[in-house]
Every structure is written in C-alpha cells, then in structure tokens.
PDB file of N, CA and C in Angstrom:
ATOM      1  N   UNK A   1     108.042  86.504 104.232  1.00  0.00           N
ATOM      2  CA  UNK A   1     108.360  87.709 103.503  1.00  0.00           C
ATOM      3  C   UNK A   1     107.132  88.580 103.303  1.00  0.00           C
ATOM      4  N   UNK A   2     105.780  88.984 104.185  1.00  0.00           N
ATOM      5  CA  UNK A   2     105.368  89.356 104.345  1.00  0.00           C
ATOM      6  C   UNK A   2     105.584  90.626 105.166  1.00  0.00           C
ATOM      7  N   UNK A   3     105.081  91.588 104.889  1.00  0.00           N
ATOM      8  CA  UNK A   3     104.857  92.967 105.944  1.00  0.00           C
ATOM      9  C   UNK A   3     103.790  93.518 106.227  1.00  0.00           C
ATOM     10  N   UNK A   4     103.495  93.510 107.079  1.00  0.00           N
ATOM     11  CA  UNK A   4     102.680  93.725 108.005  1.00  0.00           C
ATOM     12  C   UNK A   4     102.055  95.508 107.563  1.00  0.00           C
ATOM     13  N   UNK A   5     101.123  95.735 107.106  1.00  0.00           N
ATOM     14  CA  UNK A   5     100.786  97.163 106.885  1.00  0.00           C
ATOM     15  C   UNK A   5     100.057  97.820 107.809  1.00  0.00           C
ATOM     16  N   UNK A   6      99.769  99.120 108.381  1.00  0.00           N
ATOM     17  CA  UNK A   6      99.155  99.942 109.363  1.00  0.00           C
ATOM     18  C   UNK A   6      98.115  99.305 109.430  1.00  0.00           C
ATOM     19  N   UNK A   7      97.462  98.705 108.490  1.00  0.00           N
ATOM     20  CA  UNK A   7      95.564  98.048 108.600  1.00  0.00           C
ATOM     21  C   UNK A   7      95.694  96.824 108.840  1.00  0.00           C
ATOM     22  N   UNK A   8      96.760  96.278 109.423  1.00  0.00           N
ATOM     23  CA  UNK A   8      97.196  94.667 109.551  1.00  0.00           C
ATOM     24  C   UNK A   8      97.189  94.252 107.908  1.00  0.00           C
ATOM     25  N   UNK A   9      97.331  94.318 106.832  1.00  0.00           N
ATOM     26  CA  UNK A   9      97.441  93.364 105.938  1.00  0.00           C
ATOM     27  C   UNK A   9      98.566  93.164 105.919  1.00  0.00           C
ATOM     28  N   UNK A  10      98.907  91.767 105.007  1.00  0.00           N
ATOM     29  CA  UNK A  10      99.660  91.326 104.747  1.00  0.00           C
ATOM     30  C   UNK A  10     100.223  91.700 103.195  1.00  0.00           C
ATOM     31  N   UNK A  11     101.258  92.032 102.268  1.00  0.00           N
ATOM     32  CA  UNK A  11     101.851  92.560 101.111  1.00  0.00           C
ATOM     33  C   UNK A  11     102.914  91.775 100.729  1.00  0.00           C
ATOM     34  N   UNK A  12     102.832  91.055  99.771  1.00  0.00           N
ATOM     35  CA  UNK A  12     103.304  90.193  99.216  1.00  0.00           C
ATOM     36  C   UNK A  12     104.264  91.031  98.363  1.00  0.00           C
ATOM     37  N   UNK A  13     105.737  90.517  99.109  1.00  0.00           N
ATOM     38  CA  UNK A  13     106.890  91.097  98.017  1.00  0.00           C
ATOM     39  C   UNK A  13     107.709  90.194  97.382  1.00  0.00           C
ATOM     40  N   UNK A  14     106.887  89.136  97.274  1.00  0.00           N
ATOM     41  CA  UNK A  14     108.165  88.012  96.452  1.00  0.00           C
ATOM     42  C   UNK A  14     108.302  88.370  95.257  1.00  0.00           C
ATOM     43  N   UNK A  15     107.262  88.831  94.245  1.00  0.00           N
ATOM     44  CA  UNK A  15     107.494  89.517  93.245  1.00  0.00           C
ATOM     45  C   UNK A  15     107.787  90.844  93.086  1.00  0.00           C
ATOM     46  N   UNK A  16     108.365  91.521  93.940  1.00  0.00           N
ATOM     47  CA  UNK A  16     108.619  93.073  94.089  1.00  0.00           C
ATOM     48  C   UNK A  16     110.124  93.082  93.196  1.00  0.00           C
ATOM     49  N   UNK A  17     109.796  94.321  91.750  1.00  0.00           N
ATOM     50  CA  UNK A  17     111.137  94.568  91.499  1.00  0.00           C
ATOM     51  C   UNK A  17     110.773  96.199  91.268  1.00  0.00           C
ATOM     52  N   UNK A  18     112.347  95.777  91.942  1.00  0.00           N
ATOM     53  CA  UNK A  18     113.089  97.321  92.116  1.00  0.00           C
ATOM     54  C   UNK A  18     112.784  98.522  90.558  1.00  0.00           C
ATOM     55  N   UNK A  19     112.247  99.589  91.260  1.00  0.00           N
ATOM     56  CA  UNK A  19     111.622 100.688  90.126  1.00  0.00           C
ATOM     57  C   UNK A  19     112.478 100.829  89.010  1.00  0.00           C
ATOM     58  N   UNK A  20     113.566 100.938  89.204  1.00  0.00           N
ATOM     59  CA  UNK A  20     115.040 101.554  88.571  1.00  0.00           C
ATOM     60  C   UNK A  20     115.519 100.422  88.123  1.00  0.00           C
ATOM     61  N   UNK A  21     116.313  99.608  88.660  1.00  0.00           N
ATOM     62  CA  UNK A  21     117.115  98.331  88.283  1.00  0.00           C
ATOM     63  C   UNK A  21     115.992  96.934  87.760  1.00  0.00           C
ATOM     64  N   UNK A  22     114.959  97.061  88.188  1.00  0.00           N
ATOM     65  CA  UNK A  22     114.325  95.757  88.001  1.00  0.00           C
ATOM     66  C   UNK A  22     114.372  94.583  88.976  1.00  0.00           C
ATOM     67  N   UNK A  23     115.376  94.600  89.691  1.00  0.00           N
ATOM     68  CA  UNK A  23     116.166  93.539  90.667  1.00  0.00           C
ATOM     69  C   UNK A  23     114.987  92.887  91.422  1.00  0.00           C
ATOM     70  N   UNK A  24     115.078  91.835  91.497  1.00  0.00           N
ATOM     71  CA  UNK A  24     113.795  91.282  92.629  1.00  0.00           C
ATOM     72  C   UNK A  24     114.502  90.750  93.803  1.00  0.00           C
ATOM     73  N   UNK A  25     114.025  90.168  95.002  1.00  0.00           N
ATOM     74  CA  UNK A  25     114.501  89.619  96.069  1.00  0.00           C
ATOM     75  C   UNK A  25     115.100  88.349  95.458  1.00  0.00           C
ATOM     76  N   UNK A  26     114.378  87.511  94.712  1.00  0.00           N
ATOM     77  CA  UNK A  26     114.752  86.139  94.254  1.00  0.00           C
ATOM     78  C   UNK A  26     116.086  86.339  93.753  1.00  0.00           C
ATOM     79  N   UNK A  27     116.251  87.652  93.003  1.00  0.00           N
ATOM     80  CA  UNK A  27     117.563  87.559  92.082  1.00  0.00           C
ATOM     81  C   UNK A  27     118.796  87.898  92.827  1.00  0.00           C
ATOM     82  N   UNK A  28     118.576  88.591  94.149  1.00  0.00           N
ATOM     83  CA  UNK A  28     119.343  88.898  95.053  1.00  0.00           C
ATOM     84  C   UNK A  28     119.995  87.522  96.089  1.00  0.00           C
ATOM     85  N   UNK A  29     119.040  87.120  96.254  1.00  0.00           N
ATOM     86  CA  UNK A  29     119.320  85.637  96.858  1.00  0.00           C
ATOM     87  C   UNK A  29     119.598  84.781  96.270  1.00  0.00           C
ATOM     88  N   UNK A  30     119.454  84.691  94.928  1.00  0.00           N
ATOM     89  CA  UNK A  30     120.243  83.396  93.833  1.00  0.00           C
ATOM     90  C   UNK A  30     121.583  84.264  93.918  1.00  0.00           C
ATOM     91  N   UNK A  31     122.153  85.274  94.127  1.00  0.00           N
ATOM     92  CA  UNK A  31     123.985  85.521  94.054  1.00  0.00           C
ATOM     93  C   UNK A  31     123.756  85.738  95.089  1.00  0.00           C
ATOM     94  N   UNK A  32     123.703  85.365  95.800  1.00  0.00           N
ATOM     95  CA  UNK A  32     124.069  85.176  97.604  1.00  0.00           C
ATOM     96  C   UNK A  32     124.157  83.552  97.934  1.00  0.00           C
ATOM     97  N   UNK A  33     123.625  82.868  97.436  1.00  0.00           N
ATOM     98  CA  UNK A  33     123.402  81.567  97.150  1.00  0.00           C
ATOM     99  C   UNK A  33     122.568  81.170  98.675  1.00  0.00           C
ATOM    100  N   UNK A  34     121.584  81.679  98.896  1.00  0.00           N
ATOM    101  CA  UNK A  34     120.746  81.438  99.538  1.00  0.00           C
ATOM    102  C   UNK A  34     119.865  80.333  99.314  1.00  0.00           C
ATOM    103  N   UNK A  35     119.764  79.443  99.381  1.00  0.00           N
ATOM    104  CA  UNK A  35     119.271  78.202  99.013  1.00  0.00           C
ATOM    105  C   UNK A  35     117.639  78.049  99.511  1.00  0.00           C
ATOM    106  N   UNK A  36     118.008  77.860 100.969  1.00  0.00           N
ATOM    107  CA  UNK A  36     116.715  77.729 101.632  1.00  0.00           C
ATOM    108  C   UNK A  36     116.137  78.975 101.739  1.00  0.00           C
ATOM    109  N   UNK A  37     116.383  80.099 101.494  1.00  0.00           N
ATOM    110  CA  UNK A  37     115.883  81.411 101.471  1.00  0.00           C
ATOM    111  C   UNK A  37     114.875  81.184  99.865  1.00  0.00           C
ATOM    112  N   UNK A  38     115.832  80.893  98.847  1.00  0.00           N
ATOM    113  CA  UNK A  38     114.645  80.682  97.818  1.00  0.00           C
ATOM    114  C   UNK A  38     113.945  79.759  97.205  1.00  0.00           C
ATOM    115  N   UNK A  39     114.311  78.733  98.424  1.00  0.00           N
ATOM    116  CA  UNK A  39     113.172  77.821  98.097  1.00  0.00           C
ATOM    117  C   UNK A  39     111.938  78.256  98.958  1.00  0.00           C
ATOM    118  N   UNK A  40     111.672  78.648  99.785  1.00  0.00           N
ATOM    119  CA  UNK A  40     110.684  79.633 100.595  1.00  0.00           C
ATOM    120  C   UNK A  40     109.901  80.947  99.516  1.00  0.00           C
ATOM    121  N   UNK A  41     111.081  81.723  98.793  1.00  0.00           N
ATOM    122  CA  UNK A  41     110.224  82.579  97.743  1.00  0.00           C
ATOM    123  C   UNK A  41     109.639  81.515  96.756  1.00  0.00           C
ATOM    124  N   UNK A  42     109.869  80.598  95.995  1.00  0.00           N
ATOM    125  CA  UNK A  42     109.591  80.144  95.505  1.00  0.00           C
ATOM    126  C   UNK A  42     108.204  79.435  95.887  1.00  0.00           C
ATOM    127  N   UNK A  43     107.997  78.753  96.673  1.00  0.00           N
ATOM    128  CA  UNK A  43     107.052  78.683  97.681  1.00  0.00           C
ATOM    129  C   UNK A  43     105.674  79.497  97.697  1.00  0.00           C
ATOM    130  N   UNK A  44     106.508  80.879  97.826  1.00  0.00           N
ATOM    131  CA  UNK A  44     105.592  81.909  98.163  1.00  0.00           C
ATOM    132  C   UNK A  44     104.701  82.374  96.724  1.00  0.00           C
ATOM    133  N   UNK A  45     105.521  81.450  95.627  1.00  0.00           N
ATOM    134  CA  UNK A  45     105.131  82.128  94.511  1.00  0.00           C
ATOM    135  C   UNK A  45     105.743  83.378  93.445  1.00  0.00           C
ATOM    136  N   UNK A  46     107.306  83.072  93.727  1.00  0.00           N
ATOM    137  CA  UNK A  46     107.809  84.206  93.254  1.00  0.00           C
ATOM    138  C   UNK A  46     108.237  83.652  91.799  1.00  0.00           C
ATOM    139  N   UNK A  47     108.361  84.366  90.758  1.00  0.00           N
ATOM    140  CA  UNK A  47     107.902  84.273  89.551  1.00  0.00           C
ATOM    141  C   UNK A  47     109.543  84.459  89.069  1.00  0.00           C
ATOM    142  N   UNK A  48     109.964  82.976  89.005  1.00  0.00           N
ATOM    143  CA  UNK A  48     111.857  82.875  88.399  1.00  0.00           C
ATOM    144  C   UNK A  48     111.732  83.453  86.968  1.00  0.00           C
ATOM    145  N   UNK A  49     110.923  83.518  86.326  1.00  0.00           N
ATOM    146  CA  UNK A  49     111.450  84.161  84.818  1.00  0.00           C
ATOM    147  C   UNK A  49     111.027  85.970  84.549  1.00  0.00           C
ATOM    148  N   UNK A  50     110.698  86.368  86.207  1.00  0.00           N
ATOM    149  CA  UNK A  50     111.318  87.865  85.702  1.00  0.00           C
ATOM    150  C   UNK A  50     112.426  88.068  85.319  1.00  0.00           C
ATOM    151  N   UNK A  51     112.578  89.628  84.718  1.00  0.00           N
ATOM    152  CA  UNK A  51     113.824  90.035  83.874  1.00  0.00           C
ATOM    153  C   UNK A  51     114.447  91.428  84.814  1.00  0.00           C
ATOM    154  N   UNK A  52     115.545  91.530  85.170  1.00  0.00           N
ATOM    155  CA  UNK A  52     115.894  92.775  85.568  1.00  0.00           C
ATOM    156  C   UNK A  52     115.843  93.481  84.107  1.00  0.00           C
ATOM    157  N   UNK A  53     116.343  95.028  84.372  1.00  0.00           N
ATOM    158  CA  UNK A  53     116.446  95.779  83.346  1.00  0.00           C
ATOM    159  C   UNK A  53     117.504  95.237  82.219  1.00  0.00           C
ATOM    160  N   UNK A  54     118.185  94.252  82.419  1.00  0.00           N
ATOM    161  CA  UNK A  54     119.477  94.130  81.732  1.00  0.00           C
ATOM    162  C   UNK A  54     118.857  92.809  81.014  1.00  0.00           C
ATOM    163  N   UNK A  55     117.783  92.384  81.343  1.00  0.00           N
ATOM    164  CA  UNK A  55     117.221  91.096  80.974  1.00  0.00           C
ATOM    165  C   UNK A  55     117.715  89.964  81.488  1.00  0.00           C
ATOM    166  N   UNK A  56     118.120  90.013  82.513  1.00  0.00           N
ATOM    167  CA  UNK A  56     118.460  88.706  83.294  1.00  0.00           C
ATOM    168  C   UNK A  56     117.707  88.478  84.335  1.00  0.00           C
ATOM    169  N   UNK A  57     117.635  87.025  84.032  1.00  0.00           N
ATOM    170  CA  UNK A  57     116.781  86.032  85.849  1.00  0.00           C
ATOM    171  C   UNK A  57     117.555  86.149  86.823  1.00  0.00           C
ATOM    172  N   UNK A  58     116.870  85.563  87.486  1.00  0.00           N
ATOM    173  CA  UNK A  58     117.396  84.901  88.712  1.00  0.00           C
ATOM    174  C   UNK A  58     118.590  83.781  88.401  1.00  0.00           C
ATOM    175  N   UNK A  59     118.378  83.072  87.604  1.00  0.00           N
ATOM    176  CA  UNK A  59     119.026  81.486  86.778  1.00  0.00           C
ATOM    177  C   UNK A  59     120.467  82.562  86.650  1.00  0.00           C
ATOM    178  N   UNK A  60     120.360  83.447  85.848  1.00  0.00           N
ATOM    179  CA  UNK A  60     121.449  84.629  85.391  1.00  0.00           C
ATOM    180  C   UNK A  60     122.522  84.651  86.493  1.00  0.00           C
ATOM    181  N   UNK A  61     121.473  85.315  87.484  1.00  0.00           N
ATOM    182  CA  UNK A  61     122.224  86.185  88.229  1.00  0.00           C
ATOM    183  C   UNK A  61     123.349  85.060  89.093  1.00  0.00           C
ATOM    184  N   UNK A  62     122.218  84.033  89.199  1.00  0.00           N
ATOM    185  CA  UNK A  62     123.230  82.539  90.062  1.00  0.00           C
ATOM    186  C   UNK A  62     124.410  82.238  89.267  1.00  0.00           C
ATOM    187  N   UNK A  63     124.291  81.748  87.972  1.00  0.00           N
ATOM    188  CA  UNK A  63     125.197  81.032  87.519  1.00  0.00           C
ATOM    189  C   UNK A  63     126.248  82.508  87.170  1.00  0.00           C
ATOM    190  N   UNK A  64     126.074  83.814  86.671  1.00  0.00           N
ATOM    191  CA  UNK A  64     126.949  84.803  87.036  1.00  0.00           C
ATOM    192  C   UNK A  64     128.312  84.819  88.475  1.00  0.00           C
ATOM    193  N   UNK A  65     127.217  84.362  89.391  1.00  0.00           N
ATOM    194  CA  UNK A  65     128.037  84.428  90.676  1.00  0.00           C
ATOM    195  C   UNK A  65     128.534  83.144  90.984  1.00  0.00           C
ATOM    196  N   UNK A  66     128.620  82.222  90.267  1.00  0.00           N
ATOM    197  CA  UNK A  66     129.546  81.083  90.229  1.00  0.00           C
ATOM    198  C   UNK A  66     128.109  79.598  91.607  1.00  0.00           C
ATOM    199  N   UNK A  67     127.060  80.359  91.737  1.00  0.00           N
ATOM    200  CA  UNK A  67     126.266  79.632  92.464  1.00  0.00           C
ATOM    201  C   UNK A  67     125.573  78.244  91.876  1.00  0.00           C
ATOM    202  N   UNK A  68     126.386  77.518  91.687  1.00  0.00           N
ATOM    203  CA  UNK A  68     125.927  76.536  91.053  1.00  0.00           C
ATOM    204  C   UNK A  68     124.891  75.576  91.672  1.00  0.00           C
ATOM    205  N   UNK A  69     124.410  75.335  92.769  1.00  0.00           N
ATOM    206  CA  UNK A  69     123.260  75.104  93.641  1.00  0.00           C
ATOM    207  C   UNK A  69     121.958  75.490  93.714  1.00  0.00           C
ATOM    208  N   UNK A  70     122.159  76.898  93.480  1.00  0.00           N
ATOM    209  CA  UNK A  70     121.003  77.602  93.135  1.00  0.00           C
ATOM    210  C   UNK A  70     120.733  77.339  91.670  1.00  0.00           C
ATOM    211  N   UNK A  71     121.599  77.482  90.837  1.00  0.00           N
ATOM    212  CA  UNK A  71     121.434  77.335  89.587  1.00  0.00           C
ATOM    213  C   UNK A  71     120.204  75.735  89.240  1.00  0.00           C
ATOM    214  N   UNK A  72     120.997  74.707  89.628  1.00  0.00           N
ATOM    215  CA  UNK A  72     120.006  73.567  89.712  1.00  0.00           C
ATOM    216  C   UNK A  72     118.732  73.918  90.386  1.00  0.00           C
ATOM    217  N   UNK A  73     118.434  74.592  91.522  1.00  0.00           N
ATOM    218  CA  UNK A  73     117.028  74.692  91.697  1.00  0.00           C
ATOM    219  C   UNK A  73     116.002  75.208  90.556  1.00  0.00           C
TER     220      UNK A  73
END
C-alpha cells in the first residue's frame, strides 16, 4: 500500500483518513471483510483506534457490517 511518488518515494497511506468523512482504508476493509487485506495494514502499521468523524473504528465499522472475523482480529 505504498505509492510510488515522481521522486521515487515511497508514502505511507495506511493511516490516511479521508479530509471530510475521516474514513481510513482499514475501516473500509473491516466492512468489506477483507481479512488478509487487513492483516497486511495492520502490519504496515495502521493505527485500529482511529475515529471517523462519527467516532467510529474500524472494530465499529466490522461488527456494523455483520463481519464478525474481522471483528476478532
């Protein structure tokens, strides 16, 4: 989950939340129930107790979407 910038660096978006909503990638992939997708952010260092604007995690957003798999991670 790296991108590649014009100067070759590398930009770390595991913690990237959205300007407006707050939303991060992690929280998007816990209601998708992406499993091995966030055990990889996690990995990378992505930080489960951000808050979207509404004040919900990632933990939230899973057990919201009935993802009970993710939820245990």
């Amino acid at each position: 989950l790296d991108i590649i910038g014009t100067m070759g660096e590398g930009l770390d978006v595991s913690n990237y939340q959205h300007s407006v909503t707050g939303v991060t990638p992690l929280m998007v992939l816990a209601r998708k129930g992406r499993v091995g997708d966030i055990c990889m952010l996690l990995s990378f260092g992505a930080n489960c107790h951000l808050q979207d604007n509404e004040g919900k995690t990632a933990l939230s957003w899973a057990q919201h979407a009935g993802q009970k798999e993710v939820s245990e991670i």
